[in-house]
PDB file of N, CA and C in Angstrom:
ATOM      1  N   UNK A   1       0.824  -1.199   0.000  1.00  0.00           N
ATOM      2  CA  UNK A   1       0.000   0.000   0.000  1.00  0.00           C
ATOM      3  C   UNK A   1       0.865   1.257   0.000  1.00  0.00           C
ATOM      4  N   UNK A   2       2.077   1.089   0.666  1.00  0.00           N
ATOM      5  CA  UNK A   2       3.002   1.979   0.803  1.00  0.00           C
ATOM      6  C   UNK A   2       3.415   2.960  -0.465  1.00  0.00           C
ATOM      7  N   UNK A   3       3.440   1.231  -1.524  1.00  0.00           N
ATOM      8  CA  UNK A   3       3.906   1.802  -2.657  1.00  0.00           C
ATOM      9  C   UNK A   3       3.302   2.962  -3.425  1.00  0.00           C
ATOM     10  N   UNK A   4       1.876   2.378  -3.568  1.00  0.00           N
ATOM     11  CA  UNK A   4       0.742   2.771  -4.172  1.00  0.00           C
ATOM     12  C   UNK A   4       1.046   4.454  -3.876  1.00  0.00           C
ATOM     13  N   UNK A   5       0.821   4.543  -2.446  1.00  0.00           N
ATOM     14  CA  UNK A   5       0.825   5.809  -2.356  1.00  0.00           C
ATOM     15  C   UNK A   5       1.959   6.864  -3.229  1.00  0.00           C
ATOM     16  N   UNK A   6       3.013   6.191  -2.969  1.00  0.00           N
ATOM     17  CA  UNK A   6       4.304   7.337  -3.525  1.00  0.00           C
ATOM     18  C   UNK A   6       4.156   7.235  -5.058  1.00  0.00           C
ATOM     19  N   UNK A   7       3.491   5.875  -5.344  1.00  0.00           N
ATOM     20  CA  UNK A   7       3.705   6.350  -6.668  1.00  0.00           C
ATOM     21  C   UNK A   7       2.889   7.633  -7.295  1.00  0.00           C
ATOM     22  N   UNK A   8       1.614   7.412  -6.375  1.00  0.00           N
ATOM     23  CA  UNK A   8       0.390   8.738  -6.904  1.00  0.00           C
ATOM     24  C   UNK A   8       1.497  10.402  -6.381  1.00  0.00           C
ATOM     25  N   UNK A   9       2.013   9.742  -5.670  1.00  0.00           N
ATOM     26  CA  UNK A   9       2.261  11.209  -5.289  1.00  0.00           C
ATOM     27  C   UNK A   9       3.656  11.820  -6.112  1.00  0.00           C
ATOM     28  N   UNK A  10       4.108  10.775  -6.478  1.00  0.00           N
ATOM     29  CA  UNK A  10       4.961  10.872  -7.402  1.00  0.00           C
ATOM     30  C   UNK A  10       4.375  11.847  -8.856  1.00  0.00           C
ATOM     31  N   UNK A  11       3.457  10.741  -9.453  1.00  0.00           N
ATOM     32  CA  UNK A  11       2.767  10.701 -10.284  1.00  0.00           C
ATOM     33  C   UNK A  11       1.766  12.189 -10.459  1.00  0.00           C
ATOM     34  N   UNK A  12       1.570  12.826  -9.543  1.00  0.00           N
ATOM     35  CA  UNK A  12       1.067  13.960  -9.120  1.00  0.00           C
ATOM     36  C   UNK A  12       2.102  15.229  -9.249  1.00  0.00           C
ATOM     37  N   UNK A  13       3.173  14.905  -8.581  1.00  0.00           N
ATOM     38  CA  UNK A  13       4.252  15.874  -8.954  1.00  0.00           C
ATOM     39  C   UNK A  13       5.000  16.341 -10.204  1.00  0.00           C
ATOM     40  N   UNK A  14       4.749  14.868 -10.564  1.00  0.00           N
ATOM     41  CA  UNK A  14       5.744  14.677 -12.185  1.00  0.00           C
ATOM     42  C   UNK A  14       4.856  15.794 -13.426  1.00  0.00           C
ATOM     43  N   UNK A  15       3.894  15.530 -13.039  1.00  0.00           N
ATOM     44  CA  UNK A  15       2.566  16.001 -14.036  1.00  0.00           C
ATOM     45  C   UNK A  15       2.417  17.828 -13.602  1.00  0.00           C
ATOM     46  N   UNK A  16       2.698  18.424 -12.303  1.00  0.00           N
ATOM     47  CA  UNK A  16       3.174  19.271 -11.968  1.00  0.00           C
ATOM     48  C   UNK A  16       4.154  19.390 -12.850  1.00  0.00           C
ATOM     49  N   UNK A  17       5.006  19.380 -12.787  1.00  0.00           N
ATOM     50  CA  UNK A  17       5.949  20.013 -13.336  1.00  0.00           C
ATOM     51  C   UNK A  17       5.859  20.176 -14.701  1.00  0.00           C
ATOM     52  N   UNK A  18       5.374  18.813 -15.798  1.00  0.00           N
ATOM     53  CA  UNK A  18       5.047  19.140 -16.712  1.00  0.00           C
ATOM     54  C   UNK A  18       3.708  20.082 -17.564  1.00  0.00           C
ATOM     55  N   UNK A  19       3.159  20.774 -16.127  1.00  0.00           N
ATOM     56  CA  UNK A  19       2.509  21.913 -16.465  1.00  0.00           C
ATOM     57  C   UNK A  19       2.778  22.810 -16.421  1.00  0.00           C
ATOM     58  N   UNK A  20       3.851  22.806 -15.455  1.00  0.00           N
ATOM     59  CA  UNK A  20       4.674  24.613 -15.503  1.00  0.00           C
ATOM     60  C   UNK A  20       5.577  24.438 -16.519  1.00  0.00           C
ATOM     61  N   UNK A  21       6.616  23.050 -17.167  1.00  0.00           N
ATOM     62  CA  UNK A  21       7.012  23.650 -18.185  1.00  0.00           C
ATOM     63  C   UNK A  21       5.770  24.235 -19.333  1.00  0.00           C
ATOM     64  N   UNK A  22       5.177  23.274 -19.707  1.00  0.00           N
ATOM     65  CA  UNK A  22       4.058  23.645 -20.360  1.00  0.00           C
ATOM     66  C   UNK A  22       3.154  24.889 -21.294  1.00  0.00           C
ATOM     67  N   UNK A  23       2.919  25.411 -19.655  1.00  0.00           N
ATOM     68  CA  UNK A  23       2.825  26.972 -18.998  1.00  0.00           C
ATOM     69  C   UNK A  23       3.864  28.020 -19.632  1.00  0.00           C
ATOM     70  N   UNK A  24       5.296  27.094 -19.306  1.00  0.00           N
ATOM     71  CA  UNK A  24       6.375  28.604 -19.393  1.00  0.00           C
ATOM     72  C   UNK A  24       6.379  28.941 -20.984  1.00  0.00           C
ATOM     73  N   UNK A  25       6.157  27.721 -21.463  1.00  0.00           N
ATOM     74  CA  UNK A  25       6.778  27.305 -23.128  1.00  0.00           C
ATOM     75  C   UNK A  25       5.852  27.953 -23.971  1.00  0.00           C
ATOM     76  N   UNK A  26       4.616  28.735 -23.296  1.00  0.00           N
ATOM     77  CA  UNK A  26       3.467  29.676 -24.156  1.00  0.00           C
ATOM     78  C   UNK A  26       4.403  31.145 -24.668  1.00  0.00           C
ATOM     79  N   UNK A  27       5.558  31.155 -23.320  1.00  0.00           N
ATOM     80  CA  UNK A  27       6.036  32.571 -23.439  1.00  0.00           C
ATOM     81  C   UNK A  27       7.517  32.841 -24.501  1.00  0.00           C
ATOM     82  N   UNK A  28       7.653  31.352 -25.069  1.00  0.00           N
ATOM     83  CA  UNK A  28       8.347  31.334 -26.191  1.00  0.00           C
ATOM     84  C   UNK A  28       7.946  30.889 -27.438  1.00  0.00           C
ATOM     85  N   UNK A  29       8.702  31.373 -28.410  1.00  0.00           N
ATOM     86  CA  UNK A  29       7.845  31.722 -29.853  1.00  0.00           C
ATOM     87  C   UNK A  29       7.884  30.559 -29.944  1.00  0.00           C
ATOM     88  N   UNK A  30       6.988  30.101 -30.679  1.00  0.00           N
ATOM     89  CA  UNK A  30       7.054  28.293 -31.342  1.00  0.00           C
ATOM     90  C   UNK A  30       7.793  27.267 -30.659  1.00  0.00           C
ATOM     91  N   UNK A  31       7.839  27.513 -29.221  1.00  0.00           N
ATOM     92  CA  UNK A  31       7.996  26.066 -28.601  1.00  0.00           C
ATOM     93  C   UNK A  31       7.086  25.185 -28.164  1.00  0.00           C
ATOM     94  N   UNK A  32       6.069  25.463 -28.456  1.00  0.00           N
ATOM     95  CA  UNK A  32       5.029  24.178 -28.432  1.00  0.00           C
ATOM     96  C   UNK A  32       4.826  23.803 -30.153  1.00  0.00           C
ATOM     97  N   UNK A  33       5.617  24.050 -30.673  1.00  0.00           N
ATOM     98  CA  UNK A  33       5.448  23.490 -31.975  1.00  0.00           C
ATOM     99  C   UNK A  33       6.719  22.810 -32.067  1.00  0.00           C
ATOM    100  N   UNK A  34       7.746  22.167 -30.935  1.00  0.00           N
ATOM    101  CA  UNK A  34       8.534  21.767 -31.307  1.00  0.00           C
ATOM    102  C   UNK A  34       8.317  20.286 -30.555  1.00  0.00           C
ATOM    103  N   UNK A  35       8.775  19.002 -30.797  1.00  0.00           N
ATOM    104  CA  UNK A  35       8.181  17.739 -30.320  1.00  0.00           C
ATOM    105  C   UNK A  35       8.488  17.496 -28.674  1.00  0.00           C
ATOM    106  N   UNK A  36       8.198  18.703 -28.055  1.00  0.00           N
ATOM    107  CA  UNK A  36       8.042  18.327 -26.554  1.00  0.00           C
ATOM    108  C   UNK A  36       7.075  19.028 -26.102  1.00  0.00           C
ATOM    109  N   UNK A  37       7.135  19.867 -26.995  1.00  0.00           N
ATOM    110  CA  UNK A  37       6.001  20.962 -27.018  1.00  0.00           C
ATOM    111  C   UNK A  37       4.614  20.234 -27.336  1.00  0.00           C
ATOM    112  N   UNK A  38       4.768  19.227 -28.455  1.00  0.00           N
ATOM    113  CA  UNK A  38       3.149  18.490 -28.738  1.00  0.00           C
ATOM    114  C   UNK A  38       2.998  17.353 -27.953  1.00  0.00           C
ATOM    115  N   UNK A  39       4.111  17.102 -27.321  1.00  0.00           N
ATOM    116  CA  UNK A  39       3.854  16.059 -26.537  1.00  0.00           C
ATOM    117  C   UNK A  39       3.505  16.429 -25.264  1.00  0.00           C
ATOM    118  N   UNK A  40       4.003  17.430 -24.834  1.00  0.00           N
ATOM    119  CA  UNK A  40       3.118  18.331 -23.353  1.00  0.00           C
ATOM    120  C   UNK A  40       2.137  18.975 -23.917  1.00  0.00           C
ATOM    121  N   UNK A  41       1.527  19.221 -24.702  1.00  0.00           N
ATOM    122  CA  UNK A  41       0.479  19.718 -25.004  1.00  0.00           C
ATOM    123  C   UNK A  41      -0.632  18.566 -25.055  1.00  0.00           C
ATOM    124  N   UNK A  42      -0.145  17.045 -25.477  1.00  0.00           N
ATOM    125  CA  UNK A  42      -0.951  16.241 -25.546  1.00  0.00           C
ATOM    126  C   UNK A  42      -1.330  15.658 -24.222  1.00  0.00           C
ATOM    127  N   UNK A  43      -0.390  15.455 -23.100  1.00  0.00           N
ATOM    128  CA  UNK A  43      -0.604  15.316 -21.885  1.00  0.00           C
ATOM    129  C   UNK A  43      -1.194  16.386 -20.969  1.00  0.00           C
ATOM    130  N   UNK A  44      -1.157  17.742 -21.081  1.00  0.00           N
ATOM    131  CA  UNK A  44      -1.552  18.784 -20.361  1.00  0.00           C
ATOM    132  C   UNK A  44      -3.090  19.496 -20.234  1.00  0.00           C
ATOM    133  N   UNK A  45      -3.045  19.465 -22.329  1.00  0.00           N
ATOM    134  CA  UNK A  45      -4.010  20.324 -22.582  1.00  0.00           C
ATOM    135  C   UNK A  45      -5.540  19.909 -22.370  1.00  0.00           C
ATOM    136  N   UNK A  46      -5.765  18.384 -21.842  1.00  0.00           N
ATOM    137  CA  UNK A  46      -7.378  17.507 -22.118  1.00  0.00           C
ATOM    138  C   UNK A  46      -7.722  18.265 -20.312  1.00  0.00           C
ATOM    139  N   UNK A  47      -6.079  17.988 -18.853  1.00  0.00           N
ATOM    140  CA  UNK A  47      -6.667  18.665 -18.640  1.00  0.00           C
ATOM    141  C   UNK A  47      -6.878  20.378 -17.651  1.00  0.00           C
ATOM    142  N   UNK A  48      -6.002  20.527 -18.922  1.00  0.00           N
ATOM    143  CA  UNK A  48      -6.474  21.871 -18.323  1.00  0.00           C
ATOM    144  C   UNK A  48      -7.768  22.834 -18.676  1.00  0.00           C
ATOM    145  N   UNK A  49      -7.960  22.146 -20.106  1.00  0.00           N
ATOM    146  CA  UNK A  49      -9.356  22.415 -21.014  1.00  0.00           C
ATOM    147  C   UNK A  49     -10.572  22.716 -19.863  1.00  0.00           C
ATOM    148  N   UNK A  50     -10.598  21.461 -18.478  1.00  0.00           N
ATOM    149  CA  UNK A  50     -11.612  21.399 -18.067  1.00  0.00           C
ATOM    150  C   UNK A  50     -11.591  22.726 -17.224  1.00  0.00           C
ATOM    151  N   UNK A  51     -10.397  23.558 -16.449  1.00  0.00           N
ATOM    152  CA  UNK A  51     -10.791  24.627 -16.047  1.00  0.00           C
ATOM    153  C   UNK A  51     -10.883  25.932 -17.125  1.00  0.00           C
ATOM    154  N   UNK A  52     -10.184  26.001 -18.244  1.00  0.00           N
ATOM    155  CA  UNK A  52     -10.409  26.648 -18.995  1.00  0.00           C
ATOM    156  C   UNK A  52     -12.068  26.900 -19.221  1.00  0.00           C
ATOM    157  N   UNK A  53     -12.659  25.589 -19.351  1.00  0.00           N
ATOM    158  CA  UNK A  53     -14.351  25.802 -19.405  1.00  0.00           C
ATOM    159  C   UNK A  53     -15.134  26.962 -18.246  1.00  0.00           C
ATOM    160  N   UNK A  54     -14.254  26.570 -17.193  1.00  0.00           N
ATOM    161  CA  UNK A  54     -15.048  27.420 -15.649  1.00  0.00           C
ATOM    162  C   UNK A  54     -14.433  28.523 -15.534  1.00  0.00           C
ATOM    163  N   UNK A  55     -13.108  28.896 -15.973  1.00  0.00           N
ATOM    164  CA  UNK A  55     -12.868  30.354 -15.742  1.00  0.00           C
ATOM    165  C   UNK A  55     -12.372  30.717 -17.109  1.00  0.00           C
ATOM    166  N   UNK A  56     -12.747  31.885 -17.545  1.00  0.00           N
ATOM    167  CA  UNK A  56     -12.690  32.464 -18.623  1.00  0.00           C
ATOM    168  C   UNK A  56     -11.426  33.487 -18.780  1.00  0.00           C
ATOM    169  N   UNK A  57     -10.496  33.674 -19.557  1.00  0.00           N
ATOM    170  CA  UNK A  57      -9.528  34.445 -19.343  1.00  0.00           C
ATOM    171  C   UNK A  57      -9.586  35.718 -18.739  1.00  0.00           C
ATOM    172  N   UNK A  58      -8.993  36.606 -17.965  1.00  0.00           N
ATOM    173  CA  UNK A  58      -8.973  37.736 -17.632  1.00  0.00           C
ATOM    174  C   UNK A  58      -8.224  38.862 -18.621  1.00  0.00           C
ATOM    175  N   UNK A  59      -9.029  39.565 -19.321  1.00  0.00           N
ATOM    176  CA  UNK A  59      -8.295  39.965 -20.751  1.00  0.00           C
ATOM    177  C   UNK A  59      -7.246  39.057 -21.966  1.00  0.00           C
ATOM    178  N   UNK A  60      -6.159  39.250 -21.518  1.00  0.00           N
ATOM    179  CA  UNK A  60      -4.722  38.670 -22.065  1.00  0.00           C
ATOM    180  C   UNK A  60      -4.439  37.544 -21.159  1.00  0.00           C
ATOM    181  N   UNK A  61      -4.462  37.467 -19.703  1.00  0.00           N
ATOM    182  CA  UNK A  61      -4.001  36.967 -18.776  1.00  0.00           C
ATOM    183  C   UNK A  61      -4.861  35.254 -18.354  1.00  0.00           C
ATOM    184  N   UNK A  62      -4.609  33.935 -18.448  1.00  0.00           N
ATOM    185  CA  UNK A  62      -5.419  32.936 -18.607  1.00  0.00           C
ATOM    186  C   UNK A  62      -5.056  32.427 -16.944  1.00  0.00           C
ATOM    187  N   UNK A  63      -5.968  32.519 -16.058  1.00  0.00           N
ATOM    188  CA  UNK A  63      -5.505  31.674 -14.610  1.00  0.00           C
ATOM    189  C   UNK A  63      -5.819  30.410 -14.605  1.00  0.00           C
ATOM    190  N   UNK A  64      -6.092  30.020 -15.294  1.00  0.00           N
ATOM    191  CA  UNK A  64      -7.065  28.569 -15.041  1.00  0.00           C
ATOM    192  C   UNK A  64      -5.734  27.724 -15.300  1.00  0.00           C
ATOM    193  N   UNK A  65      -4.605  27.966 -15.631  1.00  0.00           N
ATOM    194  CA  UNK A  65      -2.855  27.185 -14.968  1.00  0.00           C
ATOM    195  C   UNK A  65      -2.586  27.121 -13.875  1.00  0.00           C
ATOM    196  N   UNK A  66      -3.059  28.088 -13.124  1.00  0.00           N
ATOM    197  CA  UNK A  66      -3.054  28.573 -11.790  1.00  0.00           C
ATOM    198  C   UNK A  66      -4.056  27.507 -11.008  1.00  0.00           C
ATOM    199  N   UNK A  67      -4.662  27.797 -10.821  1.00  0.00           N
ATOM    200  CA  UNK A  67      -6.189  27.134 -10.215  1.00  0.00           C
ATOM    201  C   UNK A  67      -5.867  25.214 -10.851  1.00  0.00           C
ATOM    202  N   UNK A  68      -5.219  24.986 -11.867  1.00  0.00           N
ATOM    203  CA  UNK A  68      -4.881  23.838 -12.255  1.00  0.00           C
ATOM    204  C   UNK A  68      -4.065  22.836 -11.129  1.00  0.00           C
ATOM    205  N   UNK A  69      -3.255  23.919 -10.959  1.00  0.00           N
ATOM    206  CA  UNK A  69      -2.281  23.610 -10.031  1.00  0.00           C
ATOM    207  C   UNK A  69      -2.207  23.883  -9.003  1.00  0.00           C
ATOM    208  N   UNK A  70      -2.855  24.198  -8.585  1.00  0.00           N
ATOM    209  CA  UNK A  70      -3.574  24.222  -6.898  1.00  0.00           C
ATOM    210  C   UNK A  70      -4.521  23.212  -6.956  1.00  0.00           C
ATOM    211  N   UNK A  71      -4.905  22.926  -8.131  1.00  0.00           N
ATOM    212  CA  UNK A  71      -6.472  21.585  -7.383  1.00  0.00           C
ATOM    213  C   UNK A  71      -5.128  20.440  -7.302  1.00  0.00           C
ATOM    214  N   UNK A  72      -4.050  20.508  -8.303  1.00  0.00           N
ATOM    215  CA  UNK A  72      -3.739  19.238  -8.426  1.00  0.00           C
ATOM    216  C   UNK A  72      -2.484  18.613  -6.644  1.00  0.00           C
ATOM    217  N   UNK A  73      -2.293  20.026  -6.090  1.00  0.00           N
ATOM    218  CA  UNK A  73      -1.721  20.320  -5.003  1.00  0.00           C
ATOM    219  C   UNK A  73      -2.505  19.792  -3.964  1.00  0.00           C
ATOM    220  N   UNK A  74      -3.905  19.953  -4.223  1.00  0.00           N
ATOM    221  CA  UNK A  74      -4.862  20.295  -3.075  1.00  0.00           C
ATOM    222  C   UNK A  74      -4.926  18.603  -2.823  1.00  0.00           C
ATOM    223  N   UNK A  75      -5.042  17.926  -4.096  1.00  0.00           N
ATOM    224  CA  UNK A  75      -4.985  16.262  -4.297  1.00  0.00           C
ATOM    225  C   UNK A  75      -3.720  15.921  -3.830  1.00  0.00           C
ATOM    226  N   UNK A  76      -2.729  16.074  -4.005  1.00  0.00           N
ATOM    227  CA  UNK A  76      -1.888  15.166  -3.206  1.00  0.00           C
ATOM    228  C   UNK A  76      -1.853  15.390  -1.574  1.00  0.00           C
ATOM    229  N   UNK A  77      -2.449  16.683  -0.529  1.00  0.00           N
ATOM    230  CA  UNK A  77      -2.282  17.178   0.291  1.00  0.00           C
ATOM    231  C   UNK A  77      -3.394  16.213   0.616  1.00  0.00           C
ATOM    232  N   UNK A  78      -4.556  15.804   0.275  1.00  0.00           N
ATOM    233  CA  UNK A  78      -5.258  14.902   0.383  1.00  0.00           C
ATOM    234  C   UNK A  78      -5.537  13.548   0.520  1.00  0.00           C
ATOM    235  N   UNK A  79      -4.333  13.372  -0.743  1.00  0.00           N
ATOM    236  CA  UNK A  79      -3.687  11.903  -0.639  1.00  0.00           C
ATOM    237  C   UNK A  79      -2.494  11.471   0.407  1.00  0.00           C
ATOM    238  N   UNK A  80      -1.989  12.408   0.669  1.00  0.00           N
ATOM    239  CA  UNK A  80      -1.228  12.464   2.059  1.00  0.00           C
ATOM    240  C   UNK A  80      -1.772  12.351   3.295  1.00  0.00           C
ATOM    241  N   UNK A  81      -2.821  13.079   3.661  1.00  0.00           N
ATOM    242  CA  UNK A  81      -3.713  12.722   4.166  1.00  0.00           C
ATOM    243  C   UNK A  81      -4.912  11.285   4.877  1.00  0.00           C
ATOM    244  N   UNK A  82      -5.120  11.134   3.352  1.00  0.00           N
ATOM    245  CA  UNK A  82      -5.436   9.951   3.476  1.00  0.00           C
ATOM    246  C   UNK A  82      -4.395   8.425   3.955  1.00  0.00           C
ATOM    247  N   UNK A  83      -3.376   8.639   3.462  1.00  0.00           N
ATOM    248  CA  UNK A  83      -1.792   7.689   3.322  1.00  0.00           C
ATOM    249  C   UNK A  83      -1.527   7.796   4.976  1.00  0.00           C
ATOM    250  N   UNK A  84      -2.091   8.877   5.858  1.00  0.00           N
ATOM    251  CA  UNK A  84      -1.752   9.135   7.231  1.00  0.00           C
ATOM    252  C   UNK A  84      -3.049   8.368   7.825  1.00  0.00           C
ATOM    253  N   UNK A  85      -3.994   8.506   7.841  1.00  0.00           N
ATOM    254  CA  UNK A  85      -5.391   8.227   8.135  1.00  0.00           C
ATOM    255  C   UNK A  85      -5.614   6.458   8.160  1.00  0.00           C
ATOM    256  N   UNK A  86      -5.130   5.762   6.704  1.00  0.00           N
ATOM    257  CA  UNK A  86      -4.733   4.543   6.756  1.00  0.00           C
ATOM    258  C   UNK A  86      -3.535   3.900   7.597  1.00  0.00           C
ATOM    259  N   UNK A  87      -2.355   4.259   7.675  1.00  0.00           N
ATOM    260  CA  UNK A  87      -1.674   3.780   8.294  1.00  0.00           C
ATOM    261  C   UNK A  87      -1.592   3.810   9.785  1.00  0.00           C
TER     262      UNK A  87
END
């Protein structure tokens, strides 16, 4: 069970990170058109789509990366949680 856990939390972090690169790679010209770029875009974008639906950009400025990554924070703080609660 031990395992289970680290791997989610692993698995939680890893995916973190590949949203802030993600994220950063909007602020350079055509690096999501380069093959790490479509490949984090293919892992990232299904879901960040879903907060994109609930918050709407603020002019220029898109938070729903933000709010992405806090729910996905809020889940491992949870799953930690839980990993304490069981044992």
């Amino acid at each position: 069970m031990d395992l289970l856990f680290v791997i989610l939390q692993n698995v939680i972090k890893y995916y973190s990170y590949a949203l802030i690169i993600f994220i950063l790679m909007s602020w350079l010209p055509n690096a999501r058109e380069t093959s790490i770029g479509t490949f984090l875009a293919r892992i990232c974008e299904p879901y960040l789509e879903q907060f994109r639906k609930i918050i709407p950009p603020l002019g220029m400025i898109d938070i729903s990366p933000i709010v992405a990554l806090f729910v996905l924070q809020l889940a491992n703080g949870g799953l930690y949680q839980l990993y304490r609660w069981i044992a």
